[in-house]
PDB file of N, CA and C in Angstrom:
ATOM      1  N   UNK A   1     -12.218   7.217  12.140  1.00  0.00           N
ATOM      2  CA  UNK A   1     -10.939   6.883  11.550  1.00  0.00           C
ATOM      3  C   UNK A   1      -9.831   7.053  12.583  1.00  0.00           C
ATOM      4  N   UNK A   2      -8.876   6.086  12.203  1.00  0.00           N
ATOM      5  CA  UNK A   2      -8.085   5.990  13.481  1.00  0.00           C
ATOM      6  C   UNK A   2      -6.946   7.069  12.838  1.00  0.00           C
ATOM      7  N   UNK A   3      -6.395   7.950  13.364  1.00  0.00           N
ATOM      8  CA  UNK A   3      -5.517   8.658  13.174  1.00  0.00           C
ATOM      9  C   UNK A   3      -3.986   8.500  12.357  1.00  0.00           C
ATOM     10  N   UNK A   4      -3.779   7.081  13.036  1.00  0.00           N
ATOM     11  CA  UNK A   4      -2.449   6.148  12.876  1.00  0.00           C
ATOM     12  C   UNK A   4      -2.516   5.578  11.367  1.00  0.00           C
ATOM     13  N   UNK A   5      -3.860   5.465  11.107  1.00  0.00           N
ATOM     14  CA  UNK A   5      -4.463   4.935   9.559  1.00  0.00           C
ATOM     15  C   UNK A   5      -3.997   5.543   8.427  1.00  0.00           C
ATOM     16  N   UNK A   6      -3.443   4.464   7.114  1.00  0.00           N
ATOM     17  CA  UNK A   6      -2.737   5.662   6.325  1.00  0.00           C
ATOM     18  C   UNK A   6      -4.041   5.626   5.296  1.00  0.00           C
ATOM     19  N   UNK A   7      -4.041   7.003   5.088  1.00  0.00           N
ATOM     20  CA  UNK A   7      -4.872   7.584   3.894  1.00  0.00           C
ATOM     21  C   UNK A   7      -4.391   7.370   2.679  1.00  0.00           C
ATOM     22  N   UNK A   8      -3.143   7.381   2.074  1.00  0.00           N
ATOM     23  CA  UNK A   8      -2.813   7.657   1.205  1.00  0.00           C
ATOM     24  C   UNK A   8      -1.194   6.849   1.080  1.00  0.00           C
ATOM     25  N   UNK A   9      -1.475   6.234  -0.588  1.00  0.00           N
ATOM     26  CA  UNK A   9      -0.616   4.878  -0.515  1.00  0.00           C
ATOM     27  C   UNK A   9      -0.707   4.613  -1.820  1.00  0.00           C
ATOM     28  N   UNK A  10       1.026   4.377  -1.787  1.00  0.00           N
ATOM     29  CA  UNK A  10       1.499   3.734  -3.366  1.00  0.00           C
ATOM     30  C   UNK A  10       2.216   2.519  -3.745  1.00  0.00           C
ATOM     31  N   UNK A  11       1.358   1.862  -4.294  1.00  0.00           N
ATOM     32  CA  UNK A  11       2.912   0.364  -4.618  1.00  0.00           C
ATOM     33  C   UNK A  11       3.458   0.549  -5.655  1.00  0.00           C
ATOM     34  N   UNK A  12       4.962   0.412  -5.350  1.00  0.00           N
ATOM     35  CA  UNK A  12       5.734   0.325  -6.690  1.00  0.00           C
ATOM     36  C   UNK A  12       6.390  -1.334  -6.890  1.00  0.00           C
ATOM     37  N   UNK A  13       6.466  -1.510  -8.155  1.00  0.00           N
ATOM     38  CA  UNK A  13       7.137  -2.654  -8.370  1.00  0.00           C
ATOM     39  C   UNK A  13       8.407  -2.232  -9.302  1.00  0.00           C
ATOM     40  N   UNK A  14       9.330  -3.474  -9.114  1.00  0.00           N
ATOM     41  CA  UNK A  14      10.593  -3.369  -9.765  1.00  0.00           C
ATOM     42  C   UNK A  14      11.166  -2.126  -9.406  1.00  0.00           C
ATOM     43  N   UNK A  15      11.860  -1.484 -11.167  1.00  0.00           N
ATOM     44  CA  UNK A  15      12.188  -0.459 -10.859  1.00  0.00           C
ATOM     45  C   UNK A  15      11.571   1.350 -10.958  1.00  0.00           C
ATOM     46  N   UNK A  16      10.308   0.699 -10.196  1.00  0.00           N
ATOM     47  CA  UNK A  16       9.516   2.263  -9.782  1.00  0.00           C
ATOM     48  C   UNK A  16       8.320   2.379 -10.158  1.00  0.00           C
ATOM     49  N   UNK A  17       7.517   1.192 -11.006  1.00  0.00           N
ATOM     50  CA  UNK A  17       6.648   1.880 -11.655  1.00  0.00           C
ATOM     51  C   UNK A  17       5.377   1.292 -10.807  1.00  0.00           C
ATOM     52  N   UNK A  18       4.625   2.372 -11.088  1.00  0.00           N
ATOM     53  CA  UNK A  18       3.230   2.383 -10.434  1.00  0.00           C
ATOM     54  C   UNK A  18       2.235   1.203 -10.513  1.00  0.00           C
ATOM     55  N   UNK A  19       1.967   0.296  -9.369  1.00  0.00           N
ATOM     56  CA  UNK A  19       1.113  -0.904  -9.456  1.00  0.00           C
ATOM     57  C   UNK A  19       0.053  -0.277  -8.917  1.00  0.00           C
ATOM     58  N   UNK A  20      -0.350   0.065  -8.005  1.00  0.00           N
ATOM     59  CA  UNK A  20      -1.606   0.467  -7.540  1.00  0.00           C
ATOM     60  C   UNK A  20      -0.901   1.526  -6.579  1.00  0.00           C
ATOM     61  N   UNK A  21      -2.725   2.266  -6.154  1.00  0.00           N
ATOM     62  CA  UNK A  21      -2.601   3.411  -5.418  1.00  0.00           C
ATOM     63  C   UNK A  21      -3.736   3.819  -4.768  1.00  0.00           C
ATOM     64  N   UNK A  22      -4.241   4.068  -3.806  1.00  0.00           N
ATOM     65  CA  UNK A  22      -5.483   4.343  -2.910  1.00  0.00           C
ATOM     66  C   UNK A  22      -5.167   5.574  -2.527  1.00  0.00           C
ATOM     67  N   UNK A  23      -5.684   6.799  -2.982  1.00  0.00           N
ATOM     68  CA  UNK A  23      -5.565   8.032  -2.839  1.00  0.00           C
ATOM     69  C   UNK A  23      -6.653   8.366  -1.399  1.00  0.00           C
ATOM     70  N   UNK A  24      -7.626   7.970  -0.443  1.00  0.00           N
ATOM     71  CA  UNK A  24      -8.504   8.284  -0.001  1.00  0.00           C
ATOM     72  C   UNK A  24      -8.756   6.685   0.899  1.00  0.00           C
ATOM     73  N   UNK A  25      -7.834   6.053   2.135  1.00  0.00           N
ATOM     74  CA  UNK A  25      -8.241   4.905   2.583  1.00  0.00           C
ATOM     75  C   UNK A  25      -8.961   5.188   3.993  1.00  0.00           C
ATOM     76  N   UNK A  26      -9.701   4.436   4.553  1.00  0.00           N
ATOM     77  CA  UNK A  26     -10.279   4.938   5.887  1.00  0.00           C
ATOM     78  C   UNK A  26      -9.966   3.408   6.586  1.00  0.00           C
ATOM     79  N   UNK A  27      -9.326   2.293   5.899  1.00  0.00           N
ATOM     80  CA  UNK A  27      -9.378   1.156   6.607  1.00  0.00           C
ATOM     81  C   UNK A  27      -8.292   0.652   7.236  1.00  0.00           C
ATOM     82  N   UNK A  28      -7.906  -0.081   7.713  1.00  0.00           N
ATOM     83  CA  UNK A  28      -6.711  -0.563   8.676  1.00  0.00           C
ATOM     84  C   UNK A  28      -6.265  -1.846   8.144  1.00  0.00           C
ATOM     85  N   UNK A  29      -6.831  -2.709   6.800  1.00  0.00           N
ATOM     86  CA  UNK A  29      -6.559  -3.427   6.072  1.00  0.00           C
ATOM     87  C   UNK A  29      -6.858  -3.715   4.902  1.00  0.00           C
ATOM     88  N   UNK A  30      -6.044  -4.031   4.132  1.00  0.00           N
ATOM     89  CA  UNK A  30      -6.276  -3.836   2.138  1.00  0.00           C
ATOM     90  C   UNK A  30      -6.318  -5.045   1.537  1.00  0.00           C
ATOM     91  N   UNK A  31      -6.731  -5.183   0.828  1.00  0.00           N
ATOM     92  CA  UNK A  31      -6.590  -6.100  -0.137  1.00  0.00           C
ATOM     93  C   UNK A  31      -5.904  -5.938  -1.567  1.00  0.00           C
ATOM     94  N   UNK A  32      -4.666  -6.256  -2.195  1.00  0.00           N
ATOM     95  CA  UNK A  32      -4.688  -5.696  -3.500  1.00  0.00           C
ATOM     96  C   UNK A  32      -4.744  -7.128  -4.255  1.00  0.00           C
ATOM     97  N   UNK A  33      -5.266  -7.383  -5.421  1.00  0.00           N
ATOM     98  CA  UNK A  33      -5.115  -8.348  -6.271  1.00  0.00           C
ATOM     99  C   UNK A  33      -4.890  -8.011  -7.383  1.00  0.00           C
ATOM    100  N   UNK A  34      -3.816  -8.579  -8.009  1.00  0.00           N
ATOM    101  CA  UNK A  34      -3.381  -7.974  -9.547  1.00  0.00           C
ATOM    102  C   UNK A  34      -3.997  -9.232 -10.356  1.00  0.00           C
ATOM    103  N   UNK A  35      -4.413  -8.753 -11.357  1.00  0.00           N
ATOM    104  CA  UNK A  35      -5.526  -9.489 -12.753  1.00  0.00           C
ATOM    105  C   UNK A  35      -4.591  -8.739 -13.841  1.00  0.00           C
ATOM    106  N   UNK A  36      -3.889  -9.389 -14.482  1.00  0.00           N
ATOM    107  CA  UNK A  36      -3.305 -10.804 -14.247  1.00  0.00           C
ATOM    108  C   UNK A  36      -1.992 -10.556 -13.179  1.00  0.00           C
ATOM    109  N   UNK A  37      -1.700 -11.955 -12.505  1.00  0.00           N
ATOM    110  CA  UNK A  37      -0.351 -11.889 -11.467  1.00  0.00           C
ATOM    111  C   UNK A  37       0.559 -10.629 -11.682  1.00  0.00           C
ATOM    112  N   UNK A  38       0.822 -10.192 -10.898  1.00  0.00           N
ATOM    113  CA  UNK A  38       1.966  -9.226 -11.014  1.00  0.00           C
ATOM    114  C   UNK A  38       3.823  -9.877 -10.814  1.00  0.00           C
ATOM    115  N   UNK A  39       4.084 -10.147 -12.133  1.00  0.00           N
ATOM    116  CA  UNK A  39       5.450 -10.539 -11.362  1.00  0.00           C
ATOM    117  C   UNK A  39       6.913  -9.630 -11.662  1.00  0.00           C
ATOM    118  N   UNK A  40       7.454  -9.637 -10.429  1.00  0.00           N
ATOM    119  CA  UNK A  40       8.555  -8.465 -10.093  1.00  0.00           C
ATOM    120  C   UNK A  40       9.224  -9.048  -9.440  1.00  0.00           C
ATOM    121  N   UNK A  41      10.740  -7.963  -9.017  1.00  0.00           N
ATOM    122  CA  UNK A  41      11.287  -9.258  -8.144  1.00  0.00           C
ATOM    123  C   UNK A  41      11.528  -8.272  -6.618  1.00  0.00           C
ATOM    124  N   UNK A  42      10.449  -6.885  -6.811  1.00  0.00           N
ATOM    125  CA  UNK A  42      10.722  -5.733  -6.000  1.00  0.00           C
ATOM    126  C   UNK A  42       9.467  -5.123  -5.992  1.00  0.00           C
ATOM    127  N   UNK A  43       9.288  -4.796  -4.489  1.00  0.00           N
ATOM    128  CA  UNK A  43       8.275  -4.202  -4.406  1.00  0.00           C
ATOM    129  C   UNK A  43       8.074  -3.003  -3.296  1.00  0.00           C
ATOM    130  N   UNK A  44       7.704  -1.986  -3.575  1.00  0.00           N
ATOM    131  CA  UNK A  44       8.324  -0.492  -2.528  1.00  0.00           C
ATOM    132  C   UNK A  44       7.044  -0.339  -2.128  1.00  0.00           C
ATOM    133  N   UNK A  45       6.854   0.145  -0.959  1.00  0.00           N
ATOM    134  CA  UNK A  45       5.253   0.768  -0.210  1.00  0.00           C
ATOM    135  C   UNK A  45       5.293   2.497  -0.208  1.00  0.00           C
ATOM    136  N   UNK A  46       5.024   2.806  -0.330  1.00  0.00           N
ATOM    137  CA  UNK A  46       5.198   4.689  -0.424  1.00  0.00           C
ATOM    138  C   UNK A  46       3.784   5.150   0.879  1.00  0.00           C
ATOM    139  N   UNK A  47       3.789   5.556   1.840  1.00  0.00           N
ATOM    140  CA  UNK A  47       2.993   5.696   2.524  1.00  0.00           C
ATOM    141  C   UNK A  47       2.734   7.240   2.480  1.00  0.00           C
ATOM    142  N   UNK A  48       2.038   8.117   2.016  1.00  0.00           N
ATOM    143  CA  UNK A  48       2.113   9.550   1.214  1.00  0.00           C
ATOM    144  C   UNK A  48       1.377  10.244   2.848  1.00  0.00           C
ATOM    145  N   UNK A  49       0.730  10.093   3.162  1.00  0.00           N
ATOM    146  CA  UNK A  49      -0.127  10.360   4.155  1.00  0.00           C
ATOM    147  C   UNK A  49      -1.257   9.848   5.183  1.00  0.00           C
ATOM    148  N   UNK A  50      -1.327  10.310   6.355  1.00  0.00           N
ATOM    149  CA  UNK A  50      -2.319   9.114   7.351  1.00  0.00           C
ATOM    150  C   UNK A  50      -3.291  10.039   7.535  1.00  0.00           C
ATOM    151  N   UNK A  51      -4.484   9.965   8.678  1.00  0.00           N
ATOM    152  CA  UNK A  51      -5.372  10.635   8.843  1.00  0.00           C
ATOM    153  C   UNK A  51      -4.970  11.294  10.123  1.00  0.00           C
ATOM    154  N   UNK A  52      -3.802  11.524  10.738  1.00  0.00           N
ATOM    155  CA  UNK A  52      -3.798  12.615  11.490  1.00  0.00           C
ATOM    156  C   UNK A  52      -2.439  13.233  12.094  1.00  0.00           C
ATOM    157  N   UNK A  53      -1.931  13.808  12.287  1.00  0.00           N
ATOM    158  CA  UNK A  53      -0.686  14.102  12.958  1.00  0.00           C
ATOM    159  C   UNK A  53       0.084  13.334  13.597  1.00  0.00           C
ATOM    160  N   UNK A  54      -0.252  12.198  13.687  1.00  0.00           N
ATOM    161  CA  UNK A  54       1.242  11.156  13.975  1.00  0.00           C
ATOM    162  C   UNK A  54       1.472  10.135  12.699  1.00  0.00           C
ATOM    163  N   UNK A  55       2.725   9.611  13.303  1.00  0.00           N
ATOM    164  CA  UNK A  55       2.794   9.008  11.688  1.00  0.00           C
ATOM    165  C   UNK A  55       1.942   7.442  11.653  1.00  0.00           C
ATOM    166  N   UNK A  56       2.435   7.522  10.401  1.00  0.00           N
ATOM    167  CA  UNK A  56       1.386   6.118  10.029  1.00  0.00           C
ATOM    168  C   UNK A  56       1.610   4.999  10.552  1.00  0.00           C
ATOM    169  N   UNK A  57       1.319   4.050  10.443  1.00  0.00           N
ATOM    170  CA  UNK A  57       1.709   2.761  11.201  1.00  0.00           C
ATOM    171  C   UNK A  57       1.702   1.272  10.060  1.00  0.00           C
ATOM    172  N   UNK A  58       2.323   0.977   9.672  1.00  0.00           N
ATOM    173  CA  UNK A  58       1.910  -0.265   8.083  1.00  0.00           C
ATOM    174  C   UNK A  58       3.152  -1.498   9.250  1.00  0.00           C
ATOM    175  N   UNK A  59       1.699  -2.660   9.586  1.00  0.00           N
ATOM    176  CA  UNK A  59       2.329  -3.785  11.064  1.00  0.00           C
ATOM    177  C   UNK A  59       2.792  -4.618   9.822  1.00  0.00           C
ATOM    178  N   UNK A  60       2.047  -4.761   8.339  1.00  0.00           N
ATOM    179  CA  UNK A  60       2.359  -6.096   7.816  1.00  0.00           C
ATOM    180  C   UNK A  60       2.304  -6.075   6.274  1.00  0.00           C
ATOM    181  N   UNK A  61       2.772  -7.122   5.669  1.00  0.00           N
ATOM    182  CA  UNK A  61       2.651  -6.871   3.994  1.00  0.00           C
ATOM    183  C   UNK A  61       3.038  -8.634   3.948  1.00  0.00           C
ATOM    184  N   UNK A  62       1.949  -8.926   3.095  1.00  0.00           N
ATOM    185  CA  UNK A  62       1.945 -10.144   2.992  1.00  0.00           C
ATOM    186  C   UNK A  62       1.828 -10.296   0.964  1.00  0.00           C
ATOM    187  N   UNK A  63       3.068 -11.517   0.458  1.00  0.00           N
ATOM    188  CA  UNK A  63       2.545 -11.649  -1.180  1.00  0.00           C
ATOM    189  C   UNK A  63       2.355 -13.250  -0.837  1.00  0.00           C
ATOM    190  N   UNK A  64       1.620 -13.212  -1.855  1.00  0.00           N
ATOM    191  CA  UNK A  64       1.422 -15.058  -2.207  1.00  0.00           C
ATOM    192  C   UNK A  64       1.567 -15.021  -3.970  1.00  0.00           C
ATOM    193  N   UNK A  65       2.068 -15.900  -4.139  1.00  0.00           N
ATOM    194  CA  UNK A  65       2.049 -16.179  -5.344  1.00  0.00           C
ATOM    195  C   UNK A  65       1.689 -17.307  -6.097  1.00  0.00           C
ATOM    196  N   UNK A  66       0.731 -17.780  -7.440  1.00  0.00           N
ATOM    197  CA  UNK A  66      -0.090 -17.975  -8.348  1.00  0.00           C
ATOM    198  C   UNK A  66       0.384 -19.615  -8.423  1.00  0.00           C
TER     199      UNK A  66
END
């Protein structure tokens, strides 16, 4: 695991509420798909923790929509 990698990660939509969350990640890229579409007009990344003493690194965030 790369150090820079975040472990631990929250999406919020709108105003705050919890879309998903990966408590335990080891990968360097995600996939989220919402069943059914998620529509908002806001969306926050919460990066809680990485796997090592420097900080995390998040290069990209990509939405497509339906």
């Amino acid at each position: 695991m790369s150090p820079f990698c975040v472990r631990h990660y929250r999406v919020l939509a709108g105003r705050g509420s919890l879309v998903a969350e990966q408590t335990y990640d080891h990968h360097t890229r995600n996939t989220i798909a919402f069943d059914p579409p998620l529509r908002t007009d806001w969306l926050d990344i919460e990066i809680v923790s990485s796997h090592g003493p420097v900080p995390a690194a998040l290069f990209a965030v990509r939405c497509y929509g339906a």
